[in-house]
PDB file of N, CA and C in Angstrom:
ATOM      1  N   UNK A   1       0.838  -1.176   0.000  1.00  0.00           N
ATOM      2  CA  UNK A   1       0.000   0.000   0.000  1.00  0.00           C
ATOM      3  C   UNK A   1       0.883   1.239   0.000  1.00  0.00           C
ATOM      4  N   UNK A   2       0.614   2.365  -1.002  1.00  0.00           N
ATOM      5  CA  UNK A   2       1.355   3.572  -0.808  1.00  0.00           C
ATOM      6  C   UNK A   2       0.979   4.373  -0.046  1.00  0.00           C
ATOM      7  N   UNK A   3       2.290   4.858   0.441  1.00  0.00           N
ATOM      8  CA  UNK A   3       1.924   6.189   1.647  1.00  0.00           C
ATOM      9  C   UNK A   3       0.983   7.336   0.763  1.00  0.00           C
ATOM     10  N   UNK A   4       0.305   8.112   1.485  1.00  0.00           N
ATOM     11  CA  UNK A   4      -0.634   9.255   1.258  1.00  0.00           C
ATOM     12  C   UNK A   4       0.165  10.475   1.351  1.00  0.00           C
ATOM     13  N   UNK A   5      -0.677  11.779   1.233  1.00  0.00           N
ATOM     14  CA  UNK A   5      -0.021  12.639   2.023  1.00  0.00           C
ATOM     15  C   UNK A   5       0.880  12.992   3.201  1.00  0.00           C
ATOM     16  N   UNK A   6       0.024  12.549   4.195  1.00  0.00           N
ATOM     17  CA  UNK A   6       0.900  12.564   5.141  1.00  0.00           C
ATOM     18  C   UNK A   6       1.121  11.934   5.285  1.00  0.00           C
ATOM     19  N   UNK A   7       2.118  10.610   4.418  1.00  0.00           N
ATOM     20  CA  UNK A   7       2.429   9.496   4.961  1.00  0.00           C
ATOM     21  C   UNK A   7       1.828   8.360   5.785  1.00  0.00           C
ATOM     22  N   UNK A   8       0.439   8.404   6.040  1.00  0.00           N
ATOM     23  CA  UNK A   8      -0.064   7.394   6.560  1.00  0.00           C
ATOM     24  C   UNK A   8      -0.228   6.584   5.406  1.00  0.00           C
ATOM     25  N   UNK A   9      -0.813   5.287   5.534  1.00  0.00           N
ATOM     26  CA  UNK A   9      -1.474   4.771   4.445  1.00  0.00           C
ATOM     27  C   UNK A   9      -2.708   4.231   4.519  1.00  0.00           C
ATOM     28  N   UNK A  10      -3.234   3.420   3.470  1.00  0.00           N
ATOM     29  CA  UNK A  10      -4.866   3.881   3.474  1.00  0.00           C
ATOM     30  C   UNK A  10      -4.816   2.047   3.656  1.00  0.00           C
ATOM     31  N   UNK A  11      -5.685   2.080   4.531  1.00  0.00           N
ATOM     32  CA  UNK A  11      -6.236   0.624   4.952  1.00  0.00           C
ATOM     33  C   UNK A  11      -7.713   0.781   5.039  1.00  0.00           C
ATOM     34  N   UNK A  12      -7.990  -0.832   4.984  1.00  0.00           N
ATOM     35  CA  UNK A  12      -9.477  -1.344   4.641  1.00  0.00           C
ATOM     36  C   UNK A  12     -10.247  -0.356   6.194  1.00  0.00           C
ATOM     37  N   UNK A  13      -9.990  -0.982   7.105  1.00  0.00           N
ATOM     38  CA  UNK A  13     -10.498   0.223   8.035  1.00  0.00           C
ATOM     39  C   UNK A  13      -9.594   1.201   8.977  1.00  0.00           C
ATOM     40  N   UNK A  14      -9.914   2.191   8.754  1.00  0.00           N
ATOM     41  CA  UNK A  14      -8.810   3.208   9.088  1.00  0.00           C
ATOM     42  C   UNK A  14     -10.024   4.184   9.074  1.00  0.00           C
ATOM     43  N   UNK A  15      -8.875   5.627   9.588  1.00  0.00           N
ATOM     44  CA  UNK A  15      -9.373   6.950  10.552  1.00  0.00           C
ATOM     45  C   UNK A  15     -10.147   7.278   9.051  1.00  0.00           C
ATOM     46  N   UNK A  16     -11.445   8.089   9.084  1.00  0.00           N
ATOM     47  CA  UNK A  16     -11.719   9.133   7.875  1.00  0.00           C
ATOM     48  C   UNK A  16     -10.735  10.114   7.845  1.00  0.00           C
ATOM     49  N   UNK A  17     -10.296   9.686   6.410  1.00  0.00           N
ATOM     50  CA  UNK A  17      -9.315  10.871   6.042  1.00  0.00           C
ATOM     51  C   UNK A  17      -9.307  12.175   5.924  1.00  0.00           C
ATOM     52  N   UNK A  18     -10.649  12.737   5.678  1.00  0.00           N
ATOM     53  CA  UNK A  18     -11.613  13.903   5.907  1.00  0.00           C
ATOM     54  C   UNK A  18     -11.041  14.850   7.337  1.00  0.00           C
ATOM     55  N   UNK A  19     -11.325  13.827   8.393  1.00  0.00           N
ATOM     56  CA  UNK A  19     -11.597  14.351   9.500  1.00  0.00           C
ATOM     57  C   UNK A  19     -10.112  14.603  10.145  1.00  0.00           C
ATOM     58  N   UNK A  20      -9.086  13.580   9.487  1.00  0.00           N
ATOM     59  CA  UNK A  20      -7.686  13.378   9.839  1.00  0.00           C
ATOM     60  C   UNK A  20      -6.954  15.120   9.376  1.00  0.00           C
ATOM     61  N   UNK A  21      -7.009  14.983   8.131  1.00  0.00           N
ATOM     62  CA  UNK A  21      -6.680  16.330   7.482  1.00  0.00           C
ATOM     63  C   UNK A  21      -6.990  17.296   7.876  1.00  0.00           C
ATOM     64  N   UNK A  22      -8.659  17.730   8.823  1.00  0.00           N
ATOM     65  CA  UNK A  22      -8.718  18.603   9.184  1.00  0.00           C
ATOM     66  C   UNK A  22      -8.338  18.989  10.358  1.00  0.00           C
ATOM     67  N   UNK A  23      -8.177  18.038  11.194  1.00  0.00           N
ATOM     68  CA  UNK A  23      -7.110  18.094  12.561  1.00  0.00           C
ATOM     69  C   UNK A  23      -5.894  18.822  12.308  1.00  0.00           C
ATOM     70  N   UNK A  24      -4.846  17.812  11.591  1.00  0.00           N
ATOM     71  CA  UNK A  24      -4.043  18.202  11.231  1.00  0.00           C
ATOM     72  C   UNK A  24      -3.620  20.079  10.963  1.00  0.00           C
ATOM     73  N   UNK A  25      -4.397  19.891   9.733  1.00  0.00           N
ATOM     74  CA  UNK A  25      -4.532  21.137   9.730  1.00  0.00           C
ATOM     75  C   UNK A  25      -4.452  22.560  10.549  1.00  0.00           C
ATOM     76  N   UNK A  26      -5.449  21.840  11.299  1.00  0.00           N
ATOM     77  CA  UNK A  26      -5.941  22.740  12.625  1.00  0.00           C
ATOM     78  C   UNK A  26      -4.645  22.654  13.800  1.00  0.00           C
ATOM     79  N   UNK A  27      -4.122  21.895  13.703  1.00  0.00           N
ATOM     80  CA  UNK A  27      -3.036  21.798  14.620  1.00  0.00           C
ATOM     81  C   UNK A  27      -1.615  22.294  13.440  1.00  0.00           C
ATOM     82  N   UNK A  28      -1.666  22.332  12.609  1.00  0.00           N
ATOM     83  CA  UNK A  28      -0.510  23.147  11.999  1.00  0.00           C
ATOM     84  C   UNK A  28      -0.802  24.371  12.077  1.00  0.00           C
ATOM     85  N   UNK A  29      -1.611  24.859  11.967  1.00  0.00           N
ATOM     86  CA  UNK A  29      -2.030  26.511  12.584  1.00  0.00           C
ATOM     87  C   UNK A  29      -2.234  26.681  13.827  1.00  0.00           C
ATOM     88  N   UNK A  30      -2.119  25.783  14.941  1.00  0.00           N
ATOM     89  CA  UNK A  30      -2.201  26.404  16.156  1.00  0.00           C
ATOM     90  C   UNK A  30      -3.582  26.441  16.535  1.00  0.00           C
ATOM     91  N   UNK A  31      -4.113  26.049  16.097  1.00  0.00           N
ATOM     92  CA  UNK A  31      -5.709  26.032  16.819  1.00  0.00           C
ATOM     93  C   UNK A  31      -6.110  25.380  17.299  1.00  0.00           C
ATOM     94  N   UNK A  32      -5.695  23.759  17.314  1.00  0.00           N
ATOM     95  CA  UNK A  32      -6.305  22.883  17.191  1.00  0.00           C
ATOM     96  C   UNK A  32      -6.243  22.072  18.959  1.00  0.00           C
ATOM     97  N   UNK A  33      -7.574  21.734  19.199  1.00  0.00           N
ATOM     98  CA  UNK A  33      -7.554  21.370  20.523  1.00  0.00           C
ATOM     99  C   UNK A  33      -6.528  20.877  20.780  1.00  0.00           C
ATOM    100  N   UNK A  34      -6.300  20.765  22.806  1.00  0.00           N
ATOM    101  CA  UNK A  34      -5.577  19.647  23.170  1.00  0.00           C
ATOM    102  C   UNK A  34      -5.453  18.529  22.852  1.00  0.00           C
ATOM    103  N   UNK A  35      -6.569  17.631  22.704  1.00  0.00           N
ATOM    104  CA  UNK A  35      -6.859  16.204  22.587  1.00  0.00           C
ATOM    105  C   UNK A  35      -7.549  16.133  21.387  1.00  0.00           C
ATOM    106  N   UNK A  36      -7.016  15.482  20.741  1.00  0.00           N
ATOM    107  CA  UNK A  36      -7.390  15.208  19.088  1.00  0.00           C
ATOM    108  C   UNK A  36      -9.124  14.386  19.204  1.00  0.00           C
ATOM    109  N   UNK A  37      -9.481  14.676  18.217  1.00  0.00           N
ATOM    110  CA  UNK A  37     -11.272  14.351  17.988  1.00  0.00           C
ATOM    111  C   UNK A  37     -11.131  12.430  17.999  1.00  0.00           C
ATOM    112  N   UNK A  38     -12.544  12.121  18.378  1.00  0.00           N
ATOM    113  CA  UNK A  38     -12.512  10.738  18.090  1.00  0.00           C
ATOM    114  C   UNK A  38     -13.087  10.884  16.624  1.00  0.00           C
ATOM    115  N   UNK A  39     -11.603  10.333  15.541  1.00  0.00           N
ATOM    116  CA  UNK A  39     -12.031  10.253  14.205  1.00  0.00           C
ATOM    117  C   UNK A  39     -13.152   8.612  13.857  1.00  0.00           C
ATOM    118  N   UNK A  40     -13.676   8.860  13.136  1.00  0.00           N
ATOM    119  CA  UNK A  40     -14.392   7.413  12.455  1.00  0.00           C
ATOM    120  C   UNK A  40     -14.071   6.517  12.114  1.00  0.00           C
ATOM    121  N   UNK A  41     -14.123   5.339  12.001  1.00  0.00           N
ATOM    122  CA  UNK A  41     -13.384   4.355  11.384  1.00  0.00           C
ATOM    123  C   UNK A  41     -14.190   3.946  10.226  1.00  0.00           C
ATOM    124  N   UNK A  42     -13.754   4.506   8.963  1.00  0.00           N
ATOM    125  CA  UNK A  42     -14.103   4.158   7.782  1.00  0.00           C
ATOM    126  C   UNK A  42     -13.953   2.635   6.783  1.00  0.00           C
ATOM    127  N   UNK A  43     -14.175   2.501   5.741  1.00  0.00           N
ATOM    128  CA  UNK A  43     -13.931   1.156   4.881  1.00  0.00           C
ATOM    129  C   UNK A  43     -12.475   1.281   4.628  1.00  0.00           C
ATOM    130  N   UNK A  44     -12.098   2.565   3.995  1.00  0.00           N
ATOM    131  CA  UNK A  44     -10.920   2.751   3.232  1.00  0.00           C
ATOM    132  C   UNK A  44     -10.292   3.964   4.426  1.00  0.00           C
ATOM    133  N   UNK A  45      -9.485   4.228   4.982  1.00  0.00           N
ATOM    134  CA  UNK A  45      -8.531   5.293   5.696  1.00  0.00           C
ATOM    135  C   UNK A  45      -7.610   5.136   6.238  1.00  0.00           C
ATOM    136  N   UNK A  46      -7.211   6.053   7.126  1.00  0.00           N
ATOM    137  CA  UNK A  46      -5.726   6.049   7.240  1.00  0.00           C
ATOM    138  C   UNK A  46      -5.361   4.731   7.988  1.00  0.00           C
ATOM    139  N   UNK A  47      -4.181   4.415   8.380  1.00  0.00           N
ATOM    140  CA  UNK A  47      -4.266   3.461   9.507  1.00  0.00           C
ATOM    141  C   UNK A  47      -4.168   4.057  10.798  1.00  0.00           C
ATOM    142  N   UNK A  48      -4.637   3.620  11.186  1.00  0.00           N
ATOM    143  CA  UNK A  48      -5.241   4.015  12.809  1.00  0.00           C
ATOM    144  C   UNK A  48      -3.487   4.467  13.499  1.00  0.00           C
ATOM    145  N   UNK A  49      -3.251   3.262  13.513  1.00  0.00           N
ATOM    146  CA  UNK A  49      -1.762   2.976  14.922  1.00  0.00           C
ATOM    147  C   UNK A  49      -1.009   4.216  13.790  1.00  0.00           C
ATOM    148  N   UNK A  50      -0.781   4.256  12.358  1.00  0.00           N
ATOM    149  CA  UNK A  50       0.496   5.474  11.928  1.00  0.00           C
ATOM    150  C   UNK A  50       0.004   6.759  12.378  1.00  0.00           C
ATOM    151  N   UNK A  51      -1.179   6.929  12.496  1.00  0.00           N
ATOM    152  CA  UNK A  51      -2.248   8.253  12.971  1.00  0.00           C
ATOM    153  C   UNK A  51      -2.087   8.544  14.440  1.00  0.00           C
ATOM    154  N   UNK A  52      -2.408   7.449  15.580  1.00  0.00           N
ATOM    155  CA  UNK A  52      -2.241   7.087  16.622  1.00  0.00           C
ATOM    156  C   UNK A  52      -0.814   8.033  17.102  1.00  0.00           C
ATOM    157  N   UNK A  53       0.337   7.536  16.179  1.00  0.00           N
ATOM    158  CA  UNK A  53       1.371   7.419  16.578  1.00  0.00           C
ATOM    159  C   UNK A  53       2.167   8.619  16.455  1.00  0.00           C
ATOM    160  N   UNK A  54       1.781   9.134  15.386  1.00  0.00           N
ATOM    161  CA  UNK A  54       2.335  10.923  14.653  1.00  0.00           C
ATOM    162  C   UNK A  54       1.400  11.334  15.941  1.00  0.00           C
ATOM    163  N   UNK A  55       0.763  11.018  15.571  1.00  0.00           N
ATOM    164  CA  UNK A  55      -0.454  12.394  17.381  1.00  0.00           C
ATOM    165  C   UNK A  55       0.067  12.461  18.440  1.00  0.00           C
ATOM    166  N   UNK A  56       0.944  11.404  19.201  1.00  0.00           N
ATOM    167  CA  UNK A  56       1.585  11.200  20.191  1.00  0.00           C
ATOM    168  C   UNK A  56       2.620  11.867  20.308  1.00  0.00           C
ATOM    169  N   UNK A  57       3.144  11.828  18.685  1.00  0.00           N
ATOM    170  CA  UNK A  57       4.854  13.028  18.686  1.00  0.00           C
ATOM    171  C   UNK A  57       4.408  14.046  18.505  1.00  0.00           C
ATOM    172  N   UNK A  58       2.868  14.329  18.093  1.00  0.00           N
ATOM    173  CA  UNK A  58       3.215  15.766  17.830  1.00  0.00           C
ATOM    174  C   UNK A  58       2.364  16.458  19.370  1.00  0.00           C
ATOM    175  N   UNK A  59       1.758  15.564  20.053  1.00  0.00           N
ATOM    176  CA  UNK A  59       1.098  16.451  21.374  1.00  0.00           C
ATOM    177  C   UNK A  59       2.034  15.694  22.748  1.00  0.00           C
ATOM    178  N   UNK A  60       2.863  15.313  22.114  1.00  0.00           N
ATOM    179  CA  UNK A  60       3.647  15.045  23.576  1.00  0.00           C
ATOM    180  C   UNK A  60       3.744  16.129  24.439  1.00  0.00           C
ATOM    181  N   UNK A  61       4.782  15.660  25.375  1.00  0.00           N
ATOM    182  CA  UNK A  61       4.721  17.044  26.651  1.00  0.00           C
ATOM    183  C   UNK A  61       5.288  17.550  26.118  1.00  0.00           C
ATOM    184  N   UNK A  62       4.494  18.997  26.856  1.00  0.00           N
ATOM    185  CA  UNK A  62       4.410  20.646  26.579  1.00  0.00           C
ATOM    186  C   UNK A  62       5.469  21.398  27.724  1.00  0.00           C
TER     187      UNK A  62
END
């Protein structure tokens, strides 16, 4: 499976990519809550644990 944008990749059930991107997003500008949204688990999206796991490095301690 090829990596995506952000390098996750797209599995049978995985995060909505929709909702992933707009986090993201929102947290590359500084807006974006403390604690990341409970995303969906779709047919086709990201994989959970590479999603899981970037969220952890990027909201580690402050």
């Amino acid at each position: 499976m090829a990596p995506e944008f952000h390098g996750f990749e797209i599995v049978r059930r995985g995060y909505d990519r929709a909702q992933v991107d707009a986090y993201l997003a929102l947290l590359v500008s500084g807006t974006a809550p403390d604690t990341p949204p409970a995303f969906d688990v779709v047919r086709r999206g990201y994989d959970r644990a590479q999603v899981d796991a970037r969220l952890a490095e990027w909201n580690g301690p402050r």
